[in-house]
N, C-alpha and C. Protein backbone atom coordinates (compact mmCIF):
# COMPACT_ATOMS: atom_id res chain seq x y z
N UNK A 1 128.03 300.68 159.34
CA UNK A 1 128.74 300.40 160.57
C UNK A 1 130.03 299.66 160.24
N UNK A 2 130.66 299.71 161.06
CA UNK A 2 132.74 299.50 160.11
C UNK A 2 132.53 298.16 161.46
N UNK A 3 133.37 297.18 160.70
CA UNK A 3 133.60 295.88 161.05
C UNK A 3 134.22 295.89 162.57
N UNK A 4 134.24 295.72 163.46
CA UNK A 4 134.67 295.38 164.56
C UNK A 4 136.29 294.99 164.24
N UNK A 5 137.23 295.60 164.12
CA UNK A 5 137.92 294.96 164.11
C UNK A 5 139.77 295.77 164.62
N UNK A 6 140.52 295.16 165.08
CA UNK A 6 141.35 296.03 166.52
C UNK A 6 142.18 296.68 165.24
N UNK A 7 142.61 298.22 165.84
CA UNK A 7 144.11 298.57 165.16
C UNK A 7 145.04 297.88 164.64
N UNK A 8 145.39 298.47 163.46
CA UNK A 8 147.20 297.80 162.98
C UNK A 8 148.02 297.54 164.06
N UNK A 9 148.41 295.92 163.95
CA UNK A 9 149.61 296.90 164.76
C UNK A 9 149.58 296.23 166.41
N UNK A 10 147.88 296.24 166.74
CA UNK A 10 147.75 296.07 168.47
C UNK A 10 147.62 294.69 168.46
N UNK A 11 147.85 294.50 169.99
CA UNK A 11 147.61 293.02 170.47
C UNK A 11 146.23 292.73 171.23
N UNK A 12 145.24 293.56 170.72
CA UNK A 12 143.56 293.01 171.08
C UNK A 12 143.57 291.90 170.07
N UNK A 13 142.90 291.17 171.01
CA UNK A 13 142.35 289.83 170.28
C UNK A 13 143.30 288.26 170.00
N UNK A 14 145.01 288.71 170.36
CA UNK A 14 145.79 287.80 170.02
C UNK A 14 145.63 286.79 171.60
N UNK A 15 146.02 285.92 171.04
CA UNK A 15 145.86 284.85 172.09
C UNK A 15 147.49 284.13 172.69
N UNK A 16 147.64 284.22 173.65
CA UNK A 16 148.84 284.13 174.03
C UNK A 16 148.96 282.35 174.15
N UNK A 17 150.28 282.15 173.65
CA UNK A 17 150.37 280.90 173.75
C UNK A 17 151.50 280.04 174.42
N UNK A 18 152.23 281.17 175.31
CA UNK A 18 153.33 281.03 175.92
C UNK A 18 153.02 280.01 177.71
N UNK A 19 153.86 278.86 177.85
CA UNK A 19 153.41 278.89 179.00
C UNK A 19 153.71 280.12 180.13
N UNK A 20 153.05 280.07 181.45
CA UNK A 20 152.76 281.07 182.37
C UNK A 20 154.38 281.95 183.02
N UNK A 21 155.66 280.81 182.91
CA UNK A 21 156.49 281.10 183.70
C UNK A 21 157.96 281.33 182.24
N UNK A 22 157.32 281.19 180.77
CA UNK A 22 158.23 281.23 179.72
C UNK A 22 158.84 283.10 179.45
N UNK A 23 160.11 283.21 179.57
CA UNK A 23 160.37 284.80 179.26
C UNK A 23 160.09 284.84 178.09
N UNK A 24 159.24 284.48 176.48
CA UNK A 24 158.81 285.52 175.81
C UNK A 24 157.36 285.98 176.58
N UNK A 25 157.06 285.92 177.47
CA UNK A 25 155.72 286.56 177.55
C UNK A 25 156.05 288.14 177.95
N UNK A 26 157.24 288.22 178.86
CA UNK A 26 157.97 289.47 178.29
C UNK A 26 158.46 290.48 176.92
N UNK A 27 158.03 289.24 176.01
CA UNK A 27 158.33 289.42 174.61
C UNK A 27 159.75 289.72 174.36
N UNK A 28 160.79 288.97 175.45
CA UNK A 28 162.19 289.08 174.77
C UNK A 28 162.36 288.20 173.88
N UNK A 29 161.76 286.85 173.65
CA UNK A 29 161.69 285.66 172.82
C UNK A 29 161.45 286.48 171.31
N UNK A 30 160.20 286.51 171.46
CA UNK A 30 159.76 287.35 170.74
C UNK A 30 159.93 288.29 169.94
N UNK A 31 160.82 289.04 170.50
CA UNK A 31 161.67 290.45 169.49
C UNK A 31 163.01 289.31 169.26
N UNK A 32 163.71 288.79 169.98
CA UNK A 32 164.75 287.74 169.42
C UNK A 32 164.46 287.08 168.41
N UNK A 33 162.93 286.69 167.86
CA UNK A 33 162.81 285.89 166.48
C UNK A 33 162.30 286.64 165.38
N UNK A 34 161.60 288.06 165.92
CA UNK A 34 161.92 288.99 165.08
C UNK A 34 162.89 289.49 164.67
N UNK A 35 164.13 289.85 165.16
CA UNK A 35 165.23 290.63 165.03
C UNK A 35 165.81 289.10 164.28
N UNK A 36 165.92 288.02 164.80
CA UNK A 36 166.21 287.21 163.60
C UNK A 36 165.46 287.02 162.79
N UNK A 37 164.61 287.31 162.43
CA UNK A 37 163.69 287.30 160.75
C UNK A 37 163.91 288.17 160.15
N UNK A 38 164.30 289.22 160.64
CA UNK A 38 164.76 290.65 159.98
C UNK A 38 166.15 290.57 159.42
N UNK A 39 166.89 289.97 160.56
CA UNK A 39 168.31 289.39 159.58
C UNK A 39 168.51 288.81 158.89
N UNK A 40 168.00 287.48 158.59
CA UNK A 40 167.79 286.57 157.83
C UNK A 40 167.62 287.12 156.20
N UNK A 41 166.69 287.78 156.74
CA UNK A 41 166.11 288.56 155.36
C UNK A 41 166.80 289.67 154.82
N UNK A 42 167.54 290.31 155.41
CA UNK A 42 168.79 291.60 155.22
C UNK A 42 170.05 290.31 154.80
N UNK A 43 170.57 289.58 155.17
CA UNK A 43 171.53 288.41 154.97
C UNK A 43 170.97 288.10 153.55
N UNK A 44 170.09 287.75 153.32
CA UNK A 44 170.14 286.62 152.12
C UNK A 44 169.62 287.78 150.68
N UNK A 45 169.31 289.23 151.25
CA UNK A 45 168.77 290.14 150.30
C UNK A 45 170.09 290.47 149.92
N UNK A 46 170.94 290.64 150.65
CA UNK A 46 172.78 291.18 150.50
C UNK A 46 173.16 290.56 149.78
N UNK A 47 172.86 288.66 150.24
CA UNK A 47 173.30 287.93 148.90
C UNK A 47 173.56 287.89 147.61
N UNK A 48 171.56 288.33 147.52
CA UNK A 48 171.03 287.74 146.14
C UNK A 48 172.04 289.20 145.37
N UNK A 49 171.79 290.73 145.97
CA UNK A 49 172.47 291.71 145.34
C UNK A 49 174.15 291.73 145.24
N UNK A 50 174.93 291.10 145.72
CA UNK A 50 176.42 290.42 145.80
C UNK A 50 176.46 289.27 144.29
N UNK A 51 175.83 288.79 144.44
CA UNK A 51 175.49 287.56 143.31
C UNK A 51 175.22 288.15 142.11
N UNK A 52 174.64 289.44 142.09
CA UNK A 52 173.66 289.89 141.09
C UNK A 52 174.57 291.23 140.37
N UNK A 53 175.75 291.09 141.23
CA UNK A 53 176.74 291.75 140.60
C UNK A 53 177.07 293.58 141.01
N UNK A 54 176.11 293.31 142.08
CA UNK A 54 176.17 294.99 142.54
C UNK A 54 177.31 295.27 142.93
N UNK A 55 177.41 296.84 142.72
CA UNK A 55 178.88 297.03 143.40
C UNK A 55 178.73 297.86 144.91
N UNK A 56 177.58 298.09 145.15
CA UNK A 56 176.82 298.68 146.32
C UNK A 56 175.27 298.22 146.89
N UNK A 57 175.79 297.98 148.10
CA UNK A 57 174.46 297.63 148.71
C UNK A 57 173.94 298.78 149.74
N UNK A 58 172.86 298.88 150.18
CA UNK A 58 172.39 299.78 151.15
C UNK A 58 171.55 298.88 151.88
N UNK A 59 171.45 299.09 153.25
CA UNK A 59 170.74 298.67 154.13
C UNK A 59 170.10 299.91 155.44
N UNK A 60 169.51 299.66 155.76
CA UNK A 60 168.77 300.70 157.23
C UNK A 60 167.68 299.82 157.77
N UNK A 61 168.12 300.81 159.00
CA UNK A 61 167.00 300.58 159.91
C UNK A 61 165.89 301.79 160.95
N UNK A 62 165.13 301.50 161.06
CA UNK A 62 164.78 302.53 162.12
C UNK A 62 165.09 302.42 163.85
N UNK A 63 164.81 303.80 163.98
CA UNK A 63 165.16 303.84 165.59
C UNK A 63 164.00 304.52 166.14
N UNK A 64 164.13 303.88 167.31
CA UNK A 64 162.99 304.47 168.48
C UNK A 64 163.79 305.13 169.15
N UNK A 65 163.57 306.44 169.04
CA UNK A 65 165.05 307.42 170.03
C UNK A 65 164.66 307.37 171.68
N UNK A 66 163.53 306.84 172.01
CA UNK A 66 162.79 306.86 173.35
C UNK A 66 163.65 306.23 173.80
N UNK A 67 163.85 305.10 173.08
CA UNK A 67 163.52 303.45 174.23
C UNK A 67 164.97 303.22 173.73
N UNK A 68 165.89 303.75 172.28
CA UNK A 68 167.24 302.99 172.29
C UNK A 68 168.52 304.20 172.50
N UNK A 69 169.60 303.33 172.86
CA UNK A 69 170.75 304.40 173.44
C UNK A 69 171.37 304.18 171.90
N UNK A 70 172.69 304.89 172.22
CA UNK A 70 173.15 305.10 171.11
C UNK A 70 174.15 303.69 171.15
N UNK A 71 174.36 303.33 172.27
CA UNK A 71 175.52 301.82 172.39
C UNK A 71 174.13 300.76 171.54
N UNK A 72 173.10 301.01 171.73
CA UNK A 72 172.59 299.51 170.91
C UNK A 72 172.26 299.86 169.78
N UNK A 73 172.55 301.31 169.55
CA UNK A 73 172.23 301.31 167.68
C UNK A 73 174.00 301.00 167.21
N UNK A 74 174.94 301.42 167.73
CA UNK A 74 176.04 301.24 167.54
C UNK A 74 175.97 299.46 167.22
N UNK A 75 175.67 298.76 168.47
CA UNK A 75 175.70 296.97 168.38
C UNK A 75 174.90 296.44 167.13
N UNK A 76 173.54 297.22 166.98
CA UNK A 76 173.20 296.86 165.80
C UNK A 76 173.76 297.54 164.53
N UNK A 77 174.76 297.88 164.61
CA UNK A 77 175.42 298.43 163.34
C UNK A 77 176.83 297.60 163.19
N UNK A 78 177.21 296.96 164.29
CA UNK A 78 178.56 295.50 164.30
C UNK A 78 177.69 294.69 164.01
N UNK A 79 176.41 294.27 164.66
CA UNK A 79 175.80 293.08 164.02
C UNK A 79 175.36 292.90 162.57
N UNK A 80 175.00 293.82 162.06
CA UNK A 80 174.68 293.60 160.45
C UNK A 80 176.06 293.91 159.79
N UNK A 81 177.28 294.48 160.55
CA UNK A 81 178.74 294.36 159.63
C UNK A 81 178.95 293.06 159.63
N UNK A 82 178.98 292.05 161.05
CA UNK A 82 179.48 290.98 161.03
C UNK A 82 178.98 289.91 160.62
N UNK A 83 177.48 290.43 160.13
CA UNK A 83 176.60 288.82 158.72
C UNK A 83 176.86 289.38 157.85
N UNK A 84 177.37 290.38 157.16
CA UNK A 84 177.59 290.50 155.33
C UNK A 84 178.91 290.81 155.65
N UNK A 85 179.51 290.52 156.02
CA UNK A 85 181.40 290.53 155.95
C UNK A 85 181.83 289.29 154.97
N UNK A 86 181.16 288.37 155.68
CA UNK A 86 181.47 286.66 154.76
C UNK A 86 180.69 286.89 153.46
N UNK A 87 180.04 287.15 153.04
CA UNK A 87 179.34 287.02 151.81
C UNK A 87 180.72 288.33 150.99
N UNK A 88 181.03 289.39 151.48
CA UNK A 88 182.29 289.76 150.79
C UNK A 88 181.69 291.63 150.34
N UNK A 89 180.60 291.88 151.86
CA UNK A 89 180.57 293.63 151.55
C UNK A 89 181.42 294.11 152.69
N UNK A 90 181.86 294.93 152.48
CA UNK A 90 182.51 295.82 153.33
C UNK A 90 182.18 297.09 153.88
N UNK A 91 182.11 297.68 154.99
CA UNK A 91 180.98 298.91 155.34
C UNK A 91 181.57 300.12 154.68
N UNK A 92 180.99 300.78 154.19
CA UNK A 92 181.91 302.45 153.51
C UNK A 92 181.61 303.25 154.28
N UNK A 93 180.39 303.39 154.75
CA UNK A 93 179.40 304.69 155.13
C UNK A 93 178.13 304.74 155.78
N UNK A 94 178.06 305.23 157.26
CA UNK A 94 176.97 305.45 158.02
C UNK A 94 176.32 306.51 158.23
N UNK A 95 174.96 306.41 157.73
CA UNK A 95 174.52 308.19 157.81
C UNK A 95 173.25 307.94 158.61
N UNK A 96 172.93 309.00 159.75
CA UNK A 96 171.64 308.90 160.30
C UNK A 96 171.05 310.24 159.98
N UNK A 97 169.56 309.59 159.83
CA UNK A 97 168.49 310.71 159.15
C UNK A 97 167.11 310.54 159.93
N UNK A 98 167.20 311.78 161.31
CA UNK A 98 166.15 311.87 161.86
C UNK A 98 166.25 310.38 162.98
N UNK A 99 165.04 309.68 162.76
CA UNK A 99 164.75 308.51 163.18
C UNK A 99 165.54 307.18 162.88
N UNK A 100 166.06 307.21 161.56
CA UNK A 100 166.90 306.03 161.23
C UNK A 100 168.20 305.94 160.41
N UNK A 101 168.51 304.92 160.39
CA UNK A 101 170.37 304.62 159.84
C UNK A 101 170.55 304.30 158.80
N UNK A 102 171.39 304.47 157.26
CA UNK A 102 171.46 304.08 156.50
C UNK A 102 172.72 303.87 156.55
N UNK A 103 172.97 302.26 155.90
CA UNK A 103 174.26 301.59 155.83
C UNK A 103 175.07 301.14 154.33
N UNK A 104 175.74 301.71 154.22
CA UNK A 104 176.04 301.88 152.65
C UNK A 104 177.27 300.48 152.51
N UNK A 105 177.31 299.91 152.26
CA UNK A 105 178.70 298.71 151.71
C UNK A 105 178.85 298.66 150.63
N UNK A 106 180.05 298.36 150.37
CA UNK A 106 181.04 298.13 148.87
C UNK A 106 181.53 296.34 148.85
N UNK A 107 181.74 296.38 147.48
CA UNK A 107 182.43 295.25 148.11
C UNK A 107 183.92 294.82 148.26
N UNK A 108 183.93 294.04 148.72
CA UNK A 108 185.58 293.77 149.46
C UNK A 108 186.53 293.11 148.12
């Protein structure tokens, strides 16, 4: 008999800890500290490869073609230009494949 235990992935069993009237229970909080953990971590990975002497970085992301327009994959494609601009990549090249974006930079 297989362990009781919920899908990858789902929210059976999580326990909400938001008060009653707080907007992440909408989960905009929520994807806001995701989408900043995701940058954070694309930011300081750009770094370490800038530091490390690359002369090219690549970055992507995926897309949900349901739920996103093309203006917020566009915004998220100024937002990750405008955190690795200061560290000193510059964008060369945007290619989309299927579901997601690959972001090619050089450096400046």
């Amino acid at each position: 008999m297989a362990p009781d235990v919920p899908p990858y992935g789902s929210n059976i069993g999580r326990a909400e800890v938001f008060p009653a009237d707080s907007p992440a229970r909408s989960g905009e909080d929520a994807m806001g500290l995701l989408h900043a953990y995701y940058m954070s971590k694309l930011v300081s990975e750009a770094r370490r490869e800038y530091e490390a002497g690359e002369p090219v970085y690549v970055a992507g992301f995926d897309v949900n073609l349901r739920r996103t327009s093309m203006r917020q994959v566009r915004r998220e494609i100024e937002r990750i230009e405008k955190a690795l601009k200061p560290i000193g990549w510059q964008l060369a090249d945007v290619e989309q494949f299927f579901a997601s974006v690959q972001l090619s930079f050089v450096r400046s």
